[in-house]
Protein backbone atom coordinates (compact mmCIF):
# COMPACT_ATOMS: atom_id res chain seq x y z
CA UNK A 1 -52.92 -23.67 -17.37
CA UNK A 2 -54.69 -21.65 -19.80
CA UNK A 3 -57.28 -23.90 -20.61
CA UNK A 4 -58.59 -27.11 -19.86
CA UNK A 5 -60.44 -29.86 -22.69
CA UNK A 6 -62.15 -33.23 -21.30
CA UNK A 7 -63.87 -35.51 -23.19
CA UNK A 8 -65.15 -37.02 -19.58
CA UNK A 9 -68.45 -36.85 -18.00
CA UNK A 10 -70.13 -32.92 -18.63
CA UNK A 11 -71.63 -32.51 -15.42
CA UNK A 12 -68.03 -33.49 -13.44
CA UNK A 13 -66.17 -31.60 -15.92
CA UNK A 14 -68.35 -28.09 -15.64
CA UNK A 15 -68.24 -28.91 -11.90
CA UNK A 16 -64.75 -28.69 -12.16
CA UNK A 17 -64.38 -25.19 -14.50
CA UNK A 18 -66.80 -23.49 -11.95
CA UNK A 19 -65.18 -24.81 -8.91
CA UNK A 20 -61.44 -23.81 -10.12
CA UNK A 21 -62.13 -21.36 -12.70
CA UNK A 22 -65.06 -19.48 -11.02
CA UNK A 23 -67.56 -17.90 -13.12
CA UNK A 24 -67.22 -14.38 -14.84
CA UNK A 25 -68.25 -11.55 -13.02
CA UNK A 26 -72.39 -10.84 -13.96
CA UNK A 27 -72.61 -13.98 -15.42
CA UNK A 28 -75.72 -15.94 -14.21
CA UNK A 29 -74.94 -19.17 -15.59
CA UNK A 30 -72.38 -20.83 -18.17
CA UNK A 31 -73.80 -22.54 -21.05
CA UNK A 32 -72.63 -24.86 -23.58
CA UNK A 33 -71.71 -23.60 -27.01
CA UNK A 34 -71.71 -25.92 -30.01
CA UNK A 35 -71.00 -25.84 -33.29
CA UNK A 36 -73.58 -26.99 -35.40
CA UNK A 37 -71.99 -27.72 -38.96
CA UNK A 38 -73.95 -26.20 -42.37
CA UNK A 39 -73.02 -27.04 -45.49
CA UNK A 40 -71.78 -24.18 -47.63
CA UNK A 41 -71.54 -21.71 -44.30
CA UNK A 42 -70.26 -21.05 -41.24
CA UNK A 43 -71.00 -23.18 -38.25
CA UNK A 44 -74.56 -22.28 -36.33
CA UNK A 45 -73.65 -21.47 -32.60
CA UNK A 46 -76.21 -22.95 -30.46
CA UNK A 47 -76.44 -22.74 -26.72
CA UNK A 48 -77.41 -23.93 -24.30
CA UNK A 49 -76.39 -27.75 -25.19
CA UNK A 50 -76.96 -29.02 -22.05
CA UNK A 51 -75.60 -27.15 -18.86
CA UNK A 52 -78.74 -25.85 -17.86
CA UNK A 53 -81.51 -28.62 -18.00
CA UNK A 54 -84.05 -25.68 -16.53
CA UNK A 55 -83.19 -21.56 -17.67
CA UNK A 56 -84.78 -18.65 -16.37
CA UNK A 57 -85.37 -15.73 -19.49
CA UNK A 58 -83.17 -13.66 -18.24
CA UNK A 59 -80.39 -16.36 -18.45
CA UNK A 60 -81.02 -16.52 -22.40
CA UNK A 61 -80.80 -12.78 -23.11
CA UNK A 62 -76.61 -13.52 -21.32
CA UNK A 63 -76.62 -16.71 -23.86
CA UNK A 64 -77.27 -13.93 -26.39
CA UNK A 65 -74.77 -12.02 -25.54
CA UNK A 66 -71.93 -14.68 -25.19
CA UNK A 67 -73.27 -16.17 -28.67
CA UNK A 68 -72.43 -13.24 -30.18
CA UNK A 69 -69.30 -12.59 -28.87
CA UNK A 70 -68.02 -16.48 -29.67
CA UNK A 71 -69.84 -16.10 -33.17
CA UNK A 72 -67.47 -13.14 -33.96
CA UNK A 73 -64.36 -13.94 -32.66
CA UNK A 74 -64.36 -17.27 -33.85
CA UNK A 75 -65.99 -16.96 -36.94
CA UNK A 76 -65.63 -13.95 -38.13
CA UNK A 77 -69.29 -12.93 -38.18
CA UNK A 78 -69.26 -9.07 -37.70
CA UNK A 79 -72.83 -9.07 -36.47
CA UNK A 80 -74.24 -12.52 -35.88
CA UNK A 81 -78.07 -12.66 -36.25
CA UNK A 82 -79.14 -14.42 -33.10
CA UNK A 83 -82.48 -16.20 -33.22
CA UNK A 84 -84.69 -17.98 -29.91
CA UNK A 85 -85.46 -21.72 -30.49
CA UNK A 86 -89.60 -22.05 -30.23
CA UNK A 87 -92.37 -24.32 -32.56
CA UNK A 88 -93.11 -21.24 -35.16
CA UNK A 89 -91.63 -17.83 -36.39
CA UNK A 90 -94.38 -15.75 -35.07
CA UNK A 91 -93.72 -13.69 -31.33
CA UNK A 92 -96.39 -15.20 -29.87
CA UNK A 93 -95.01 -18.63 -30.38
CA UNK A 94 -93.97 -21.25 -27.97
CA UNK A 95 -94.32 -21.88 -23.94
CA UNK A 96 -94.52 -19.41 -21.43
CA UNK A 97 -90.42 -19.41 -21.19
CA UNK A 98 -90.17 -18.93 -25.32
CA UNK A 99 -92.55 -16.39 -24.83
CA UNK A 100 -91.05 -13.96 -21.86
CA UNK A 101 -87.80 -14.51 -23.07
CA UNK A 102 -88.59 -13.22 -26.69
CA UNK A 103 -89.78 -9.37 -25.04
CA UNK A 104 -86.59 -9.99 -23.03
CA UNK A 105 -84.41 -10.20 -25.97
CA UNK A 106 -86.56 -7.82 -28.20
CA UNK A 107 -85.71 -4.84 -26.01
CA UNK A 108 -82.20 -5.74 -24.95
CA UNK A 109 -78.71 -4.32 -26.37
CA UNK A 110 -75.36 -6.13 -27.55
CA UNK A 111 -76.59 -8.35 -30.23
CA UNK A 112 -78.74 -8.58 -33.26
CA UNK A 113 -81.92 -10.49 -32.36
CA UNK A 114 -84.00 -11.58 -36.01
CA UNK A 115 -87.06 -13.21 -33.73
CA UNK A 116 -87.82 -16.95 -33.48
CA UNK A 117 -86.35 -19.50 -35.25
CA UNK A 118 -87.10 -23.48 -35.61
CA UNK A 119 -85.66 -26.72 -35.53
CA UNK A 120 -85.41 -26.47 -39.45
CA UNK A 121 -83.18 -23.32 -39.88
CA UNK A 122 -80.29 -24.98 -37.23
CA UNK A 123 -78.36 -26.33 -40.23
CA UNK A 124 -79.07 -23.14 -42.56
CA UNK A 125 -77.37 -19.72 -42.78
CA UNK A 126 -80.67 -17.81 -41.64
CA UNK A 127 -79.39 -17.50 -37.86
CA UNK A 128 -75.59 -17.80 -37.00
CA UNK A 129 -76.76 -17.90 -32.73
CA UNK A 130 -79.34 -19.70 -31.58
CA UNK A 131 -80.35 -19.37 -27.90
CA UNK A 132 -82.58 -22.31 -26.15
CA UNK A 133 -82.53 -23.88 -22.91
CA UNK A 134 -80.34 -27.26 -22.09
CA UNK A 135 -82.86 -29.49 -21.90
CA UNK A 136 -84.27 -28.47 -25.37
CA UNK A 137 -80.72 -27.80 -26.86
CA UNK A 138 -79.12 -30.99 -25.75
CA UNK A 139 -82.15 -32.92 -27.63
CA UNK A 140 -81.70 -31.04 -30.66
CA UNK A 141 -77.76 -31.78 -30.53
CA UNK A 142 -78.34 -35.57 -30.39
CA UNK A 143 -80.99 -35.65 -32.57
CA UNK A 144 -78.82 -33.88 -35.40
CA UNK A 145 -76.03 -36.09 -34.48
CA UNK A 146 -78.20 -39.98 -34.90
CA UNK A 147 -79.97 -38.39 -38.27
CA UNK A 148 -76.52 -37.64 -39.91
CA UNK A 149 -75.08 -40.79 -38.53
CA UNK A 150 -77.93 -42.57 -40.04
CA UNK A 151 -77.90 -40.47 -43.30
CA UNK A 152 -74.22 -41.32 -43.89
CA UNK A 153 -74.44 -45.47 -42.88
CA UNK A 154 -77.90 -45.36 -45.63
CA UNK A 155 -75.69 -43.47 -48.44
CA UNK A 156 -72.14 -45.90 -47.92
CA UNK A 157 -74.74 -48.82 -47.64
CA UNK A 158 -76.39 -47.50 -51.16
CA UNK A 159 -73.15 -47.23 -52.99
CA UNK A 160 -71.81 -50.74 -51.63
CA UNK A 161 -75.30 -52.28 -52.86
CA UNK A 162 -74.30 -53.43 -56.29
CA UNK A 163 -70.87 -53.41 -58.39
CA UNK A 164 -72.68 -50.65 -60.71
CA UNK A 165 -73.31 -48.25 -57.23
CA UNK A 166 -69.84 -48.88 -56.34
CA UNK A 167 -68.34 -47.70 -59.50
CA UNK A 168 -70.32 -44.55 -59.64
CA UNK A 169 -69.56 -44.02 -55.61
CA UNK A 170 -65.75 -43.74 -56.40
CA UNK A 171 -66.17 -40.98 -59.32
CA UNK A 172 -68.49 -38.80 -56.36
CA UNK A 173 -66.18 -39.38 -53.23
CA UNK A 174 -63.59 -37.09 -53.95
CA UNK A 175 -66.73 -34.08 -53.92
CA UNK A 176 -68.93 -36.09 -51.41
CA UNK A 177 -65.50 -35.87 -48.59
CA UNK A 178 -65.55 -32.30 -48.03
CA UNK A 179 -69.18 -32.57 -46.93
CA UNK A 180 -68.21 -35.03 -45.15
CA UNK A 181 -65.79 -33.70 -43.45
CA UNK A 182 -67.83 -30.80 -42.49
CA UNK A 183 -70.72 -32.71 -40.95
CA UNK A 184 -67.96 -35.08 -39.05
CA UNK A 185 -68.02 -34.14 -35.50
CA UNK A 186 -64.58 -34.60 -35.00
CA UNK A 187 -63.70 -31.93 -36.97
CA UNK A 188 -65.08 -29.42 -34.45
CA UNK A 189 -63.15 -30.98 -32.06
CA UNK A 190 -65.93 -30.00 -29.07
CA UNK A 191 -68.17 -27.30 -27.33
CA UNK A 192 -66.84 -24.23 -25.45
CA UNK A 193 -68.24 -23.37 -21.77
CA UNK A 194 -68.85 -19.91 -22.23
CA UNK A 195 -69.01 -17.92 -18.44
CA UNK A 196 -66.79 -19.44 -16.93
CA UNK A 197 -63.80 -17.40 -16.26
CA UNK A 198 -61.35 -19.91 -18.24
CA UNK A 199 -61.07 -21.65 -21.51
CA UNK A 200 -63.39 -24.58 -20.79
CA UNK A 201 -63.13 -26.84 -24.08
CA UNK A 202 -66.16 -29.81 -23.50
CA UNK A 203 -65.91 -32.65 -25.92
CA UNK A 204 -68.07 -35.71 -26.85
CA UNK A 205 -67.34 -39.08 -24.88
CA UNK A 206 -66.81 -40.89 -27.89
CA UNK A 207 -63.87 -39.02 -29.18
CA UNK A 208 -61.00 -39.99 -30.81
CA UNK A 209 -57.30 -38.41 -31.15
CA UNK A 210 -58.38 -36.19 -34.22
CA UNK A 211 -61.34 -35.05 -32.22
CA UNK A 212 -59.25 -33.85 -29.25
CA UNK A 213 -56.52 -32.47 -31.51
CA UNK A 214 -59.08 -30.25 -32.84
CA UNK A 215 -60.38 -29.34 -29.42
CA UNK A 216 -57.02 -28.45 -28.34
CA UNK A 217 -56.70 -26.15 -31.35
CA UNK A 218 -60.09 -24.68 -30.29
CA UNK A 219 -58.86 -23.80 -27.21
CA UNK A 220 -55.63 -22.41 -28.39
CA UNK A 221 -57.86 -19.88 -30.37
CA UNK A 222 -59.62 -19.05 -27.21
CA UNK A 223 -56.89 -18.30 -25.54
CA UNK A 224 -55.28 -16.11 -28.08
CA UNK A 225 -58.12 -14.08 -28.72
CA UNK A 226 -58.85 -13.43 -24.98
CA UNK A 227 -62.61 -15.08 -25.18
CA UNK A 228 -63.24 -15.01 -21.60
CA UNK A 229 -61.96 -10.86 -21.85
CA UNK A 230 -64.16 -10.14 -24.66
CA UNK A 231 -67.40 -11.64 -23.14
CA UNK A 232 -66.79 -10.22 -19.35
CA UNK A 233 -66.35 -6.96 -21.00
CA UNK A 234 -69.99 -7.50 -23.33
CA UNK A 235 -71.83 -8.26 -20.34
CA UNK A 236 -70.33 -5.37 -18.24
CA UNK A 237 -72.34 -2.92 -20.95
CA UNK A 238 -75.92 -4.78 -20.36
């Protein structure tokens, strides 16, 4: 096979991609890559979602790297501004990991580091890769993902709310469903392992057929543009 998707418990399934797919040669440890959806742009790659609950600094500087590399050949993104998650802009923000892993990634090569980043530019076009640990990414991923489920059930509950609502909720559907459909998980279909050496396509539990359609696409793309090639031969210049 050329790739493999799962919508099945994350831990068994990257147990599985390491165990048959081994990992790419220099490559620490995988991470998860997702999509994060931004209205107007392309997707914000963050990783780690949640393979690593506990990173070392050097581990985030290869997150970096692999970013990158998805960001582009996915995207398009000739030269994807990668930003490190932490509570403020400034260098000297953030815990001792933030803070050892920002020199790391200020004086390494193979990406375009802009600094820190917060929890606030994740949905804008500021940063196209953002680099945190799993713990902290996998947080931010389901907190994005209960504040636009709640966003969306508040709005279809407003325009239900009275005959008048209603009305003027049928004349904005047709522009609100292409927002819609860009903040609907499904349409990303799922979360790349990136370091494995394989096409490891990781999607959410509560998928449906559209969701895995997409995921298979994803993983088509992977395939054909030789992901795991492109990232074994970025970290081979670090």
């Amino acid at each position: 096979a050329s790739a493999m998707i799962s919508a099945g418990n994350t831990g068994a399934t990257m147990a599985s991609a390491l165990l048959r797919m081994g990992r790419i040669k220099g490559v620490k440890r995988p991470a998860i890559a997702t999509p994060i959806p931004v209205p107007g742009s392309t997707p914000t790659v963050m990783l780690d979602a949640g393979a690593n609950a506990e990173v070392e600094p050097e581990w985030m500087t290869q997150f970096a790297v692999m970013g990158s590399v998805y960001a582009n050949a996915r995207y398009g993104i000739e030269r994807p501004r990668v930003g490190l998650l932490s509570i403020g802009e400034e260098p000297g923000k953030g815990d001792s990991l933030r803070k050892e892993a920002f020199e790391l990634l200020s004086g390494a090569s193979g990406f375009h580091f802009i600094g820190n980043v917060e929890g606030r530019d994740i949905m804008s076009d500021d940063v196209d890769v953002v680099v945190t640990d799993g713990f902290t990414g996998n947080v931010v991923l389901k907190t994005l993902e209960g504040s636009l489920k709640a966003i969306i059930k508040a709005l279809f509950g407003a325009f239900g709310s009275t005959p008048e609502y209603q009305e003027h909720a049928n004349a904005l559907l047709p522009a609100l469903l292409p927002l819609y459909e860009t903040l609907d998980p499904d349409t990303t279909g799922g979360a790349i392992l990136l370091g494995v050496d394989g096409v490891c396509i990781i999607s959410h539990g509560s998928s449906g057929a559209r969701a895995m359609l997409n995921g298979i696409k994803v993983a088509k793309d992977m395939v054909d543009c030789n992901m795991v090639s492109l990232i074994s031969e970025a970290l081979s210049t670090q």
